[in-house]
PDB file of N, CA and C in Angstrom:
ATOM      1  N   UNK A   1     157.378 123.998  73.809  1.00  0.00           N
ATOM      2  CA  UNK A   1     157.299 125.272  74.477  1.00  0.00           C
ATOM      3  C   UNK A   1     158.514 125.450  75.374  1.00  0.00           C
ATOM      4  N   UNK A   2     159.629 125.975  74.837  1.00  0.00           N
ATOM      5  CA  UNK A   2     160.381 126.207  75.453  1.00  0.00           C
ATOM      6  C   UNK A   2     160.468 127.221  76.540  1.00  0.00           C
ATOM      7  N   UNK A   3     161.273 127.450  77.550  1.00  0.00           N
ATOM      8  CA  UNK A   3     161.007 128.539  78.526  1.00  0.00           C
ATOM      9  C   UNK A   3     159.604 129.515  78.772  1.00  0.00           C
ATOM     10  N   UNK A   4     158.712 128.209  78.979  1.00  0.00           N
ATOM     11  CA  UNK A   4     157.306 128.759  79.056  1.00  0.00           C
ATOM     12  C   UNK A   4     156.415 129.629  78.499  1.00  0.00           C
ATOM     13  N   UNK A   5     157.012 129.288  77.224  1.00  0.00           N
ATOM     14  CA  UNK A   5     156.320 130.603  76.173  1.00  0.00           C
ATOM     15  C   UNK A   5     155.127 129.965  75.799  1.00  0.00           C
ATOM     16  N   UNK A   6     154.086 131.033  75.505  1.00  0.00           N
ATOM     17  CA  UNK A   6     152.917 130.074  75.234  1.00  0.00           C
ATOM     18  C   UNK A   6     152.205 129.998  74.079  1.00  0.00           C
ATOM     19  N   UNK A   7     152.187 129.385  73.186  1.00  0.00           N
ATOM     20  CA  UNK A   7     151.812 129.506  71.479  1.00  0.00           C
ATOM     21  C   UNK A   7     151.130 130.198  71.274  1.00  0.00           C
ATOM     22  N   UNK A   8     151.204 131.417  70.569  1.00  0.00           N
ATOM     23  CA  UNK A   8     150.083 132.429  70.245  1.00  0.00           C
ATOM     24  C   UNK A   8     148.629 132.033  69.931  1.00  0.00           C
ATOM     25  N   UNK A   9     148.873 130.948  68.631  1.00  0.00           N
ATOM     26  CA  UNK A   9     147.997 130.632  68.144  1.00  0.00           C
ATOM     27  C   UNK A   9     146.651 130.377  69.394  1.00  0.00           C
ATOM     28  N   UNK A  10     147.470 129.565  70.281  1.00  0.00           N
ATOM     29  CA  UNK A  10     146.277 128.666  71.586  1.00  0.00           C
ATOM     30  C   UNK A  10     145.774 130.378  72.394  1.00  0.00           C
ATOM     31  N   UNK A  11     146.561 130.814  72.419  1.00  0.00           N
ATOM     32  CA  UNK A  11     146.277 132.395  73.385  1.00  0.00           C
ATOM     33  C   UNK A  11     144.941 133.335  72.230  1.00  0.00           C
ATOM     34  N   UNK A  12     145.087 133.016  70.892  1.00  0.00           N
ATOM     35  CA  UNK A  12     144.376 133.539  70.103  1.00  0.00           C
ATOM     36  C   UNK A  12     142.797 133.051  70.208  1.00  0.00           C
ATOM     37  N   UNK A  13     143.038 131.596  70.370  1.00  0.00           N
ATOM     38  CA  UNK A  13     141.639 131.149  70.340  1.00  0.00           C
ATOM     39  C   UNK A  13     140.974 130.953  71.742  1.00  0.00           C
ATOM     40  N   UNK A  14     141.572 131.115  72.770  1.00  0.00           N
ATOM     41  CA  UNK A  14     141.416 131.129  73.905  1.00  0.00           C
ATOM     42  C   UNK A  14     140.872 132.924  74.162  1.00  0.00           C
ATOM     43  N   UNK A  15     141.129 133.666  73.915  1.00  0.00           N
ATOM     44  CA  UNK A  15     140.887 134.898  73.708  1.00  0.00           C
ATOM     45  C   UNK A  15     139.617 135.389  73.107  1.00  0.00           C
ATOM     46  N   UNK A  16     139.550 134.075  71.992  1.00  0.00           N
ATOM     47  CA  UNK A  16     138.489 134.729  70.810  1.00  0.00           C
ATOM     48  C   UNK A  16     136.954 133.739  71.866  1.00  0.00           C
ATOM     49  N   UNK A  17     137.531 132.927  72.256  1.00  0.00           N
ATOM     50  CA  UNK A  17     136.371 131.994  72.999  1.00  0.00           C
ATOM     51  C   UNK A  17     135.591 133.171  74.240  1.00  0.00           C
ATOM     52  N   UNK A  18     136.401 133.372  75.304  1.00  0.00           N
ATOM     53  CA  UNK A  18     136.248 134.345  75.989  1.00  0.00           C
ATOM     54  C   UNK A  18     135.435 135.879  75.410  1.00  0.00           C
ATOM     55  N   UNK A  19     136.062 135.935  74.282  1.00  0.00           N
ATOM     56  CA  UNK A  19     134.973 137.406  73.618  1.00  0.00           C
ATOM     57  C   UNK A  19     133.740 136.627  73.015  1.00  0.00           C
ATOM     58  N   UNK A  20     133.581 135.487  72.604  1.00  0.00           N
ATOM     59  CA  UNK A  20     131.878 135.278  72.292  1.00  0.00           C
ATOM     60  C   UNK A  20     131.392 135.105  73.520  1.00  0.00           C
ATOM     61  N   UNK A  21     132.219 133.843  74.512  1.00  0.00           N
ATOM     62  CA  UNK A  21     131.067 133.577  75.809  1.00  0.00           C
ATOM     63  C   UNK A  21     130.632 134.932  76.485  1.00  0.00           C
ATOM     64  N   UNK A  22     131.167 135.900  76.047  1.00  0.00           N
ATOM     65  CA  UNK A  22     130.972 137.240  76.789  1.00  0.00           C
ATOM     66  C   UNK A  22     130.171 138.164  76.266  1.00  0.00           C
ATOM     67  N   UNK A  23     130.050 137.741  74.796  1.00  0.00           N
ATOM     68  CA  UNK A  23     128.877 138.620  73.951  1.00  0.00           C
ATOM     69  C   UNK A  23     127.623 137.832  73.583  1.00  0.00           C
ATOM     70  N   UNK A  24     128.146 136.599  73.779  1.00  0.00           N
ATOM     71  CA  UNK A  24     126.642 136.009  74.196  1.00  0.00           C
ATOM     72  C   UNK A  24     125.675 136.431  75.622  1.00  0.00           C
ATOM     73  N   UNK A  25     126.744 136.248  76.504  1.00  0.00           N
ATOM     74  CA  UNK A  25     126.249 136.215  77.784  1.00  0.00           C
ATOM     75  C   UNK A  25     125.210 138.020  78.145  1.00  0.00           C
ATOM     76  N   UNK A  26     126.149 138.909  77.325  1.00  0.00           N
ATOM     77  CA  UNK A  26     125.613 139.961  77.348  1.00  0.00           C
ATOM     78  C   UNK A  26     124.202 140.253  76.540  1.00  0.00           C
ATOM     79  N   UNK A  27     124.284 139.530  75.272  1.00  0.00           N
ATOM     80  CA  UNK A  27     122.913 139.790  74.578  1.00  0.00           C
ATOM     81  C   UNK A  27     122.097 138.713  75.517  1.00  0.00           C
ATOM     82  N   UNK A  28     122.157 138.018  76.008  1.00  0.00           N
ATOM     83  CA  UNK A  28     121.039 137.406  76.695  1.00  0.00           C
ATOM     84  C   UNK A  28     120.977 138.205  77.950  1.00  0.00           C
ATOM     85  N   UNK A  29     121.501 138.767  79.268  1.00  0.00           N
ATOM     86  CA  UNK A  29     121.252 139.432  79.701  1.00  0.00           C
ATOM     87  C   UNK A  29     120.804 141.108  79.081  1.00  0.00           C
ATOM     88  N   UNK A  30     120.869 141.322  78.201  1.00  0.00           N
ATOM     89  CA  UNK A  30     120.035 142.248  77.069  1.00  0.00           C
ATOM     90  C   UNK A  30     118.505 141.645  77.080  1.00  0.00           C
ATOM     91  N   UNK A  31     118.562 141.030  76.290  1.00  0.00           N
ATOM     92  CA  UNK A  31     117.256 140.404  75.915  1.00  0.00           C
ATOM     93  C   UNK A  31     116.463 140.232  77.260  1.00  0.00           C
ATOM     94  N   UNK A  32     116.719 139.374  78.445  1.00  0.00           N
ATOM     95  CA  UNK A  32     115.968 139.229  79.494  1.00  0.00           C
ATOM     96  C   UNK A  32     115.592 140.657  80.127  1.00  0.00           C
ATOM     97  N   UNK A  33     116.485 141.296  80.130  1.00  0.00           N
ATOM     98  CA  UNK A  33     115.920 143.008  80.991  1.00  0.00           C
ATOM     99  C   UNK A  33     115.135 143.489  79.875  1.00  0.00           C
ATOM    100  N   UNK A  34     115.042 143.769  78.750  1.00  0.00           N
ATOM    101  CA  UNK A  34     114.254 144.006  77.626  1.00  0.00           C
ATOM    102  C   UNK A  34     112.823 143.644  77.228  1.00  0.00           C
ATOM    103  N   UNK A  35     112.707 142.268  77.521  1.00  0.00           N
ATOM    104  CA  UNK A  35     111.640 141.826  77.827  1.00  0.00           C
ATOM    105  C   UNK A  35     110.657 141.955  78.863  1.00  0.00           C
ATOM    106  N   UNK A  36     109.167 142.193  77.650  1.00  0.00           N
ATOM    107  CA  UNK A  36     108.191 142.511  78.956  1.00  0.00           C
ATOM    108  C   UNK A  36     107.831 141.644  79.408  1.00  0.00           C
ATOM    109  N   UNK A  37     107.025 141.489  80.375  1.00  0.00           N
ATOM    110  CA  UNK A  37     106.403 140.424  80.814  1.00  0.00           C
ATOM    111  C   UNK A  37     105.457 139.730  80.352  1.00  0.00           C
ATOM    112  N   UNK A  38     105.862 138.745  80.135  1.00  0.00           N
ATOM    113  CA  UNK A  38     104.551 137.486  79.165  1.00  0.00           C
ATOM    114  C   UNK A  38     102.874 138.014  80.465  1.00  0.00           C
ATOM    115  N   UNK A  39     103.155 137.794  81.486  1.00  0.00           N
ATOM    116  CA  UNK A  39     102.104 137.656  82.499  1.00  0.00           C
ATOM    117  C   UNK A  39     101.486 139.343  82.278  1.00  0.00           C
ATOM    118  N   UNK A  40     100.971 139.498  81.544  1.00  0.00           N
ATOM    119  CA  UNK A  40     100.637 141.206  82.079  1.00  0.00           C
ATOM    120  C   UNK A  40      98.746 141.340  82.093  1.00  0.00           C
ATOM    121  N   UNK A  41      98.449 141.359  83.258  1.00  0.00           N
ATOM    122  CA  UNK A  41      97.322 141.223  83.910  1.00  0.00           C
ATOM    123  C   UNK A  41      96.577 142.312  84.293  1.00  0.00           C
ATOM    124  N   UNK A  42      95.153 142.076  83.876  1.00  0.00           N
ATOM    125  CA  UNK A  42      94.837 143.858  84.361  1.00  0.00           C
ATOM    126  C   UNK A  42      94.083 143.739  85.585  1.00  0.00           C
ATOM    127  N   UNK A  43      93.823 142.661  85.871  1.00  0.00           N
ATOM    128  CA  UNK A  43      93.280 142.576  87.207  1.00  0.00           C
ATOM    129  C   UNK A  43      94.587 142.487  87.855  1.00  0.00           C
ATOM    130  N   UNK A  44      94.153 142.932  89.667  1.00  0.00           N
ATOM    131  CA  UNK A  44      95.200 143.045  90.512  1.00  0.00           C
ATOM    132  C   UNK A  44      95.134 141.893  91.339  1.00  0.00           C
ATOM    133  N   UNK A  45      93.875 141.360  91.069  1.00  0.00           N
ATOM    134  CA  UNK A  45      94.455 139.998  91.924  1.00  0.00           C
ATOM    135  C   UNK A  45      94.077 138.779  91.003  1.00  0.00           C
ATOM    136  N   UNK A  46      94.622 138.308  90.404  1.00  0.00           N
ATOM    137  CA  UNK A  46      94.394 137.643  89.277  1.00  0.00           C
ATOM    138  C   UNK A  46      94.638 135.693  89.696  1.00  0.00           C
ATOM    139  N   UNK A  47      93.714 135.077  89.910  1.00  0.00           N
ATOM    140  CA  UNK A  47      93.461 133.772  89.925  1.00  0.00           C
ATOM    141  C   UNK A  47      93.906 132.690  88.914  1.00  0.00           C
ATOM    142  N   UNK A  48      95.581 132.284  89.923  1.00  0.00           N
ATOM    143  CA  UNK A  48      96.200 131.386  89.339  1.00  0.00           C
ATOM    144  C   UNK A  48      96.446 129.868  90.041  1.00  0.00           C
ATOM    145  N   UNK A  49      96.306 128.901  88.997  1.00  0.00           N
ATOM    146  CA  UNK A  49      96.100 127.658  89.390  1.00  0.00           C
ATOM    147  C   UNK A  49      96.752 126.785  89.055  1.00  0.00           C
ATOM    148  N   UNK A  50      97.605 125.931  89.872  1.00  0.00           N
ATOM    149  CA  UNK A  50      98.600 125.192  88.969  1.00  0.00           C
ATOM    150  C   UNK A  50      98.323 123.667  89.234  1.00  0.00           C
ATOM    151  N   UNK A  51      98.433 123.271  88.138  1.00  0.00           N
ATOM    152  CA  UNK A  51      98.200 121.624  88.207  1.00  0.00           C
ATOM    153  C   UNK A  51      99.731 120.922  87.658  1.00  0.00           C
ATOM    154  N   UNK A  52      99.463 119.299  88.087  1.00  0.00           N
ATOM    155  CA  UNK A  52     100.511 119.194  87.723  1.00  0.00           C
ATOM    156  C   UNK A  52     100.983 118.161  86.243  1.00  0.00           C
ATOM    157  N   UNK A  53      99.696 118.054  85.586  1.00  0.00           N
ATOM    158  CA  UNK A  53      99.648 117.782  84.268  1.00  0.00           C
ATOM    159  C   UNK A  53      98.125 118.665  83.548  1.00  0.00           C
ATOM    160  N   UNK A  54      98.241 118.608  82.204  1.00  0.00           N
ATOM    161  CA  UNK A  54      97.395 119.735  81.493  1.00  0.00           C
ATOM    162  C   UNK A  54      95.799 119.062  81.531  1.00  0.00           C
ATOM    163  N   UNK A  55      94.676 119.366  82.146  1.00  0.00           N
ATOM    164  CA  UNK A  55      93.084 118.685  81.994  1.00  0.00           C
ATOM    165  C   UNK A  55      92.657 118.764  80.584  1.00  0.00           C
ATOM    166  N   UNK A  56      91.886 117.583  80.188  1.00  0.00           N
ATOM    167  CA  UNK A  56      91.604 117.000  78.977  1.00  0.00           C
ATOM    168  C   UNK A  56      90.905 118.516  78.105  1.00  0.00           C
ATOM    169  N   UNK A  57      90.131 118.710  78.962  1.00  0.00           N
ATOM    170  CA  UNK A  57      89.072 119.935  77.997  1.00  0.00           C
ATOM    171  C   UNK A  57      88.484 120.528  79.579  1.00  0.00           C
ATOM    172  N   UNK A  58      87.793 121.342  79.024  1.00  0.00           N
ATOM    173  CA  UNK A  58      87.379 122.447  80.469  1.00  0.00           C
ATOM    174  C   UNK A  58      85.389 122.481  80.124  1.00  0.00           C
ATOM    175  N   UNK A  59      85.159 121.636  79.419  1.00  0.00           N
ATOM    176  CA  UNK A  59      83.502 121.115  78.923  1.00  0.00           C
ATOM    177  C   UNK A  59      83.627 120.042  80.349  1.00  0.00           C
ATOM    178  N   UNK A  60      82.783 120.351  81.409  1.00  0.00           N
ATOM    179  CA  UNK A  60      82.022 119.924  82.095  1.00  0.00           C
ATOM    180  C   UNK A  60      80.962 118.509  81.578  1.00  0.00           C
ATOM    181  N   UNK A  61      80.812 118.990  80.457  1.00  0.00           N
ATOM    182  CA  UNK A  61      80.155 117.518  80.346  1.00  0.00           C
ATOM    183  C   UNK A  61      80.685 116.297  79.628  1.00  0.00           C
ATOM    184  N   UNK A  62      82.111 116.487  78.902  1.00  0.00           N
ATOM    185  CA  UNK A  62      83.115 115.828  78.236  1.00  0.00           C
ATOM    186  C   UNK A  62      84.569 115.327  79.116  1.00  0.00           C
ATOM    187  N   UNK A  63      84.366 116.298  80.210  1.00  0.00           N
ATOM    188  CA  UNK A  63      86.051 115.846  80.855  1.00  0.00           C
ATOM    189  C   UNK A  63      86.182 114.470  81.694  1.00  0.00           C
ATOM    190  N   UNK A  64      86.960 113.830  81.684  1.00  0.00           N
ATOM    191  CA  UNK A  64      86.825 112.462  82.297  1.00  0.00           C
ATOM    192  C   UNK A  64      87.918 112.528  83.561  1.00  0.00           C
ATOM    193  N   UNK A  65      88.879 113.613  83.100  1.00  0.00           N
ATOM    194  CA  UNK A  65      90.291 113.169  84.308  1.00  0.00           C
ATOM    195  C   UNK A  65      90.202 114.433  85.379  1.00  0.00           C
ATOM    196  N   UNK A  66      90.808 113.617  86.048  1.00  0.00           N
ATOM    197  CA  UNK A  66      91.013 114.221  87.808  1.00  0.00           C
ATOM    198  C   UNK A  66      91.506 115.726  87.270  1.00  0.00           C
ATOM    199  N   UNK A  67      92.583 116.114  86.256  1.00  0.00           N
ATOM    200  CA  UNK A  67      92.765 118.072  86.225  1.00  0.00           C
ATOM    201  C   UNK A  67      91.772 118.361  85.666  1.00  0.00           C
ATOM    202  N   UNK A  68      90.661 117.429  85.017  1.00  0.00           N
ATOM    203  CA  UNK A  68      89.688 118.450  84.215  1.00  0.00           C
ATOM    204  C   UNK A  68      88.549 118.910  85.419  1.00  0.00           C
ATOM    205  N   UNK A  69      88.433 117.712  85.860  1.00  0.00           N
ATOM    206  CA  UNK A  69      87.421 118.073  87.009  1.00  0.00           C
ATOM    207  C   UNK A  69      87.845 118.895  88.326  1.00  0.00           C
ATOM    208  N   UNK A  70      89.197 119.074  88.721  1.00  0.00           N
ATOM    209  CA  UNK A  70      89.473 119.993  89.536  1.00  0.00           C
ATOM    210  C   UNK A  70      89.301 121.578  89.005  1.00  0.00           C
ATOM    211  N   UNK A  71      89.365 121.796  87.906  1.00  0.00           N
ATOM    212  CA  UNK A  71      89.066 123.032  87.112  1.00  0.00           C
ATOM    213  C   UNK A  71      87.761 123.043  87.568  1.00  0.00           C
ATOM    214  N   UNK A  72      87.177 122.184  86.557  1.00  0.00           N
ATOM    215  CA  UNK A  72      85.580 122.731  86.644  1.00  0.00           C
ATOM    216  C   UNK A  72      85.220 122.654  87.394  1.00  0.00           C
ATOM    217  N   UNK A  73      84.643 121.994  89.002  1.00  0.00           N
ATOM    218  CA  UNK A  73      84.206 122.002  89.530  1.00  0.00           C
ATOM    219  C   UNK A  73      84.839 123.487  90.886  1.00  0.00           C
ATOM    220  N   UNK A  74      85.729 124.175  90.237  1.00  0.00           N
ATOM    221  CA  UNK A  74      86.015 125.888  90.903  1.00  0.00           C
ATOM    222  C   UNK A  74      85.333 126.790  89.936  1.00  0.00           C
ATOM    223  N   UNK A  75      84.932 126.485  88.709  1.00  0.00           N
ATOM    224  CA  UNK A  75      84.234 127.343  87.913  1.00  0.00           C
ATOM    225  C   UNK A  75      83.037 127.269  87.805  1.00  0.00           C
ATOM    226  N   UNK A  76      82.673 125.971  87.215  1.00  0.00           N
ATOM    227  CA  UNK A  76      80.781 125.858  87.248  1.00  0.00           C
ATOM    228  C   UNK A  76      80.374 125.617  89.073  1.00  0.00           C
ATOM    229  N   UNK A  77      78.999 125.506  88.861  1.00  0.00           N
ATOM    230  CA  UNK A  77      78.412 125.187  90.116  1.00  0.00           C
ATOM    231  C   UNK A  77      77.584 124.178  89.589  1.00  0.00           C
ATOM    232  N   UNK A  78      77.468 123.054  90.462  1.00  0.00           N
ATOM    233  CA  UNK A  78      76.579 121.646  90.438  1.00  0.00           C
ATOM    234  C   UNK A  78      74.932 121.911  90.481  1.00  0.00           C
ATOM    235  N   UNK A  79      74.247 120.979  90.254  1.00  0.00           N
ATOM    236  CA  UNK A  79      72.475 121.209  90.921  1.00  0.00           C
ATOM    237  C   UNK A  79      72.854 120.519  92.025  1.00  0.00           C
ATOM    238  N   UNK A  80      73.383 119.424  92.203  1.00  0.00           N
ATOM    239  CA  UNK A  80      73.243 119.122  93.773  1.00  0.00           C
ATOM    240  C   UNK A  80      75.232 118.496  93.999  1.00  0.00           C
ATOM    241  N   UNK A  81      75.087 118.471  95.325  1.00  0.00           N
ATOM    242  CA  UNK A  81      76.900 117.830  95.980  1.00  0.00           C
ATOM    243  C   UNK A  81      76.693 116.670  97.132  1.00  0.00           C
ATOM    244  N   UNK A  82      77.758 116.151  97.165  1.00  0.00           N
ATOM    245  CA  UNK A  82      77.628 114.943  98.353  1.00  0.00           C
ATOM    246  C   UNK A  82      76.945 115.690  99.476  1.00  0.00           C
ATOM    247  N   UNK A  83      76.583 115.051 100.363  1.00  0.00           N
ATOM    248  CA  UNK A  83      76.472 115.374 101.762  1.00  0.00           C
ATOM    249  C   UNK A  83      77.471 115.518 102.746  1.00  0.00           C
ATOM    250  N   UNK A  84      78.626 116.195 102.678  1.00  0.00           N
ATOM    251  CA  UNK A  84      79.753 115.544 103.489  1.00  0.00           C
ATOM    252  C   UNK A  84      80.338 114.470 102.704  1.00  0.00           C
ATOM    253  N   UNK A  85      80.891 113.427 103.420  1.00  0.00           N
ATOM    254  CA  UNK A  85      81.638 112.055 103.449  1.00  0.00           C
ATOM    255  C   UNK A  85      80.466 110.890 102.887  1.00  0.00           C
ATOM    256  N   UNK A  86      79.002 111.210 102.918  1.00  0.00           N
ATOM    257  CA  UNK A  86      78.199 110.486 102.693  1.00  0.00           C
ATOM    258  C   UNK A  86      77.818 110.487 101.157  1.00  0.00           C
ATOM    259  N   UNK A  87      78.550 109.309 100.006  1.00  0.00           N
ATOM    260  CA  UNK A  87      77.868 109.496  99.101  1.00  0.00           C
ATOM    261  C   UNK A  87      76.187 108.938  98.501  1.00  0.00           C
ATOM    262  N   UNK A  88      75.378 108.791  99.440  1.00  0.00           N
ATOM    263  CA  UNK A  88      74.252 108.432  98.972  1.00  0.00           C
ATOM    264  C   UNK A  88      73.343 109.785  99.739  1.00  0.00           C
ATOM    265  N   UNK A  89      73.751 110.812 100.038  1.00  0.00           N
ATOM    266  CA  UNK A  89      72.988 111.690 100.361  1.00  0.00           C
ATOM    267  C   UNK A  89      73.238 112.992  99.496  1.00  0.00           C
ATOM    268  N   UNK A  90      72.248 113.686  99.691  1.00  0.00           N
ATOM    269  CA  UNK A  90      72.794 115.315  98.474  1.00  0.00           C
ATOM    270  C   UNK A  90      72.605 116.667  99.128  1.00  0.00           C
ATOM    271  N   UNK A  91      73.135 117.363  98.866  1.00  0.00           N
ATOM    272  CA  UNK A  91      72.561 118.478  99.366  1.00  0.00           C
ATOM    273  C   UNK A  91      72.882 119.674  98.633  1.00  0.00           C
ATOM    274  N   UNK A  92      71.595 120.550  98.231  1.00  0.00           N
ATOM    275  CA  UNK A  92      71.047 121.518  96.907  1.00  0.00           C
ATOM    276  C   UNK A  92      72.142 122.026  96.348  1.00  0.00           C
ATOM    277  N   UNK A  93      72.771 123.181  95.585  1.00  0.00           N
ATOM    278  CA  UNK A  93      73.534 123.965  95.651  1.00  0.00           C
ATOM    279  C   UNK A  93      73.101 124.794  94.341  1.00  0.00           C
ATOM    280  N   UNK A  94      72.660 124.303  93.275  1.00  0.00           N
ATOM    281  CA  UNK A  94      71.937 125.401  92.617  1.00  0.00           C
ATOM    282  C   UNK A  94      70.606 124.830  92.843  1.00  0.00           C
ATOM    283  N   UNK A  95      69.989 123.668  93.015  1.00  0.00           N
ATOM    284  CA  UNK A  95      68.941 123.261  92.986  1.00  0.00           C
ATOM    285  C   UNK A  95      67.942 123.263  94.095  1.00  0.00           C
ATOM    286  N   UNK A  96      66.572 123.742  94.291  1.00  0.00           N
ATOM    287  CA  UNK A  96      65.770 123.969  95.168  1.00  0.00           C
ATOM    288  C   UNK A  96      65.250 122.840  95.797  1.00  0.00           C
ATOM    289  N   UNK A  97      65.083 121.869  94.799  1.00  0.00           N
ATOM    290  CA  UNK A  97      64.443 120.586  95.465  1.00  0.00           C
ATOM    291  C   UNK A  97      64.473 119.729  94.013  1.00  0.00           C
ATOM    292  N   UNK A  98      64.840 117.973  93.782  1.00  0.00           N
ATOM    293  CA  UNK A  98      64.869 117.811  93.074  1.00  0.00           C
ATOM    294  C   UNK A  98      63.754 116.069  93.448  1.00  0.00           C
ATOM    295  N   UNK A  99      63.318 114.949  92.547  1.00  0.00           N
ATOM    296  CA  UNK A  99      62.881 113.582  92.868  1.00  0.00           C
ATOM    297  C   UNK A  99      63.666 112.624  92.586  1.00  0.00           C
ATOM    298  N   UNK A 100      63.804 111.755  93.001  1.00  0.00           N
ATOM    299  CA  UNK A 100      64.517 110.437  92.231  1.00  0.00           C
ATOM    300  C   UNK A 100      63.364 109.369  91.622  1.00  0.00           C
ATOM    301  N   UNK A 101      63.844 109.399  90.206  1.00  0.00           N
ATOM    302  CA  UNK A 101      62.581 108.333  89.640  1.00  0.00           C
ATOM    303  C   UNK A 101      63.342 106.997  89.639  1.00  0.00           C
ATOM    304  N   UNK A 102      62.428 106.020  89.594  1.00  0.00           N
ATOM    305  CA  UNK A 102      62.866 104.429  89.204  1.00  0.00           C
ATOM    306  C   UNK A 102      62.507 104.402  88.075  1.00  0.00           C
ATOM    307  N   UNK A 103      62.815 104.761  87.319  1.00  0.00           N
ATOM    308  CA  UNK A 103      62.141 104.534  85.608  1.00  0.00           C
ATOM    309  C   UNK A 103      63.523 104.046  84.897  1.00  0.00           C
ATOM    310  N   UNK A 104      63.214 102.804  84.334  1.00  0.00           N
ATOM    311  CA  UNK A 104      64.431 102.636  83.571  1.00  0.00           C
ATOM    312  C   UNK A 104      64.133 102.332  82.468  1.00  0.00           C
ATOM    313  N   UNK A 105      65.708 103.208  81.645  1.00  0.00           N
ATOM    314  CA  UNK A 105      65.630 103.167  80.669  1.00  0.00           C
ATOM    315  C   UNK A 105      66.523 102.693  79.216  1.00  0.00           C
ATOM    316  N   UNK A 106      65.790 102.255  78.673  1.00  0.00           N
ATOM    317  CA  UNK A 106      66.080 100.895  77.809  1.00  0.00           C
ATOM    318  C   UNK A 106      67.590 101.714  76.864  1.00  0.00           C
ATOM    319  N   UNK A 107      67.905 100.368  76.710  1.00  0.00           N
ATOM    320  CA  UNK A 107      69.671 100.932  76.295  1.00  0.00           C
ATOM    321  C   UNK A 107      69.463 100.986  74.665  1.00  0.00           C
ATOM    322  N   UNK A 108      68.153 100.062  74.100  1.00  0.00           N
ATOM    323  CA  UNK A 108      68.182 100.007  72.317  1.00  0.00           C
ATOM    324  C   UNK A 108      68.285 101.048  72.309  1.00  0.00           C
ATOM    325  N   UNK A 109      68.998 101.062  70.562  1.00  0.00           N
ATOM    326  CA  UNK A 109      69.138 101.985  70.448  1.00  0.00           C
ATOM    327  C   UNK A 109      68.065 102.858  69.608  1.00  0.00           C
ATOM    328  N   UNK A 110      67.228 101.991  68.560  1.00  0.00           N
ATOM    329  CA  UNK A 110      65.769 102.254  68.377  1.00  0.00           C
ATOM    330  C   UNK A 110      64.669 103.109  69.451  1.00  0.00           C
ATOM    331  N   UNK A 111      64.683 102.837  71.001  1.00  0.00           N
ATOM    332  CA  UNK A 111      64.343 103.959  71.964  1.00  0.00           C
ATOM    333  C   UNK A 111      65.045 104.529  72.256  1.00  0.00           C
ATOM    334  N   UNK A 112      66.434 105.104  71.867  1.00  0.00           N
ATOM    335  CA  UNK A 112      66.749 106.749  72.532  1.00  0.00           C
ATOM    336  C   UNK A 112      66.506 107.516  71.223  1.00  0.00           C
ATOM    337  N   UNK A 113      66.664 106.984  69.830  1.00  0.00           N
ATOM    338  CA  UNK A 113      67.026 108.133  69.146  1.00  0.00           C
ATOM    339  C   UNK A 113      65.655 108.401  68.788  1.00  0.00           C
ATOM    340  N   UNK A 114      65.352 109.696  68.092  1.00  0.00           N
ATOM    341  CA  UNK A 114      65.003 110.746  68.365  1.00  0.00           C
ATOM    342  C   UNK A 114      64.349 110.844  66.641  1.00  0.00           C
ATOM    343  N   UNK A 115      65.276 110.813  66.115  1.00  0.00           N
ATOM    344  CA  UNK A 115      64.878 111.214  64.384  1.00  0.00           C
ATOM    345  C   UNK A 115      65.519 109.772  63.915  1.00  0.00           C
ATOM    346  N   UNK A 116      65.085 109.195  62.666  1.00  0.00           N
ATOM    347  CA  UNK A 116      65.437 108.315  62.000  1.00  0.00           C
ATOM    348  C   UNK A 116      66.589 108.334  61.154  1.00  0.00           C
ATOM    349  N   UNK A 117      67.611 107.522  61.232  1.00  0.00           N
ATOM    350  CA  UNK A 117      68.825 107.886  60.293  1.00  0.00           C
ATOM    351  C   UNK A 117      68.300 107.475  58.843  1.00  0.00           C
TER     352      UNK A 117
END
């Protein structure tokens, strides 16, 4: 490059780089103003909850992990809840009054089931 001339060729592709990063940049700012909103809610105050990994299932009687049970237990309601800090005490919440039996019961499996395989 003599007397600072600068190879066309490099000015060509340097040029042509600059017109895609620029027609990219534009169809994506296209596309984002274009787009509606994924969130479109018809309630106005709409109850959102964020966890910070996904809960197993939202079946109350199947979920085993800490997000499944933080779900459900804001959606269903219990027959009975701790007492406070005390877990050997209860107190109602759908339930009016409930007993505690001592009856135990046998783990064969000949006494639980029900119908004969």
């Amino acid at each position: 490059m003599a007397g600072g001339r600068r190879n066309p060729r490099t000015v060509r592709i340097v040029v042509v780089l600059i017109a895609i990063i620029l027609a990219i940049s534009g169809a994506v700012v296209f596309y984002v103003l274009t787009q509606s909103s994924a969130c479109n809610f018809s309630s106005t105050d709409p109850l959102i909850f964020d966890q910070p990994e996904r809960p197993d299932t939202l079946d109350p009687h199947v979920t085993f992990s800490t997000p499944g049970w933080g779900i459900v237990q804001q959606i269903y309601q219990t027959l009975v809840n701790y007492n406070g800090s005390s877990y050997t005490t209860y107190v109602p919440v759908l339930a009016k009054s409930w007993s505690v039996s001592c009856v135990r019961m046998s783990t064969s499996p000949t006494a639980i089931r029900s119908t004969p395989m």
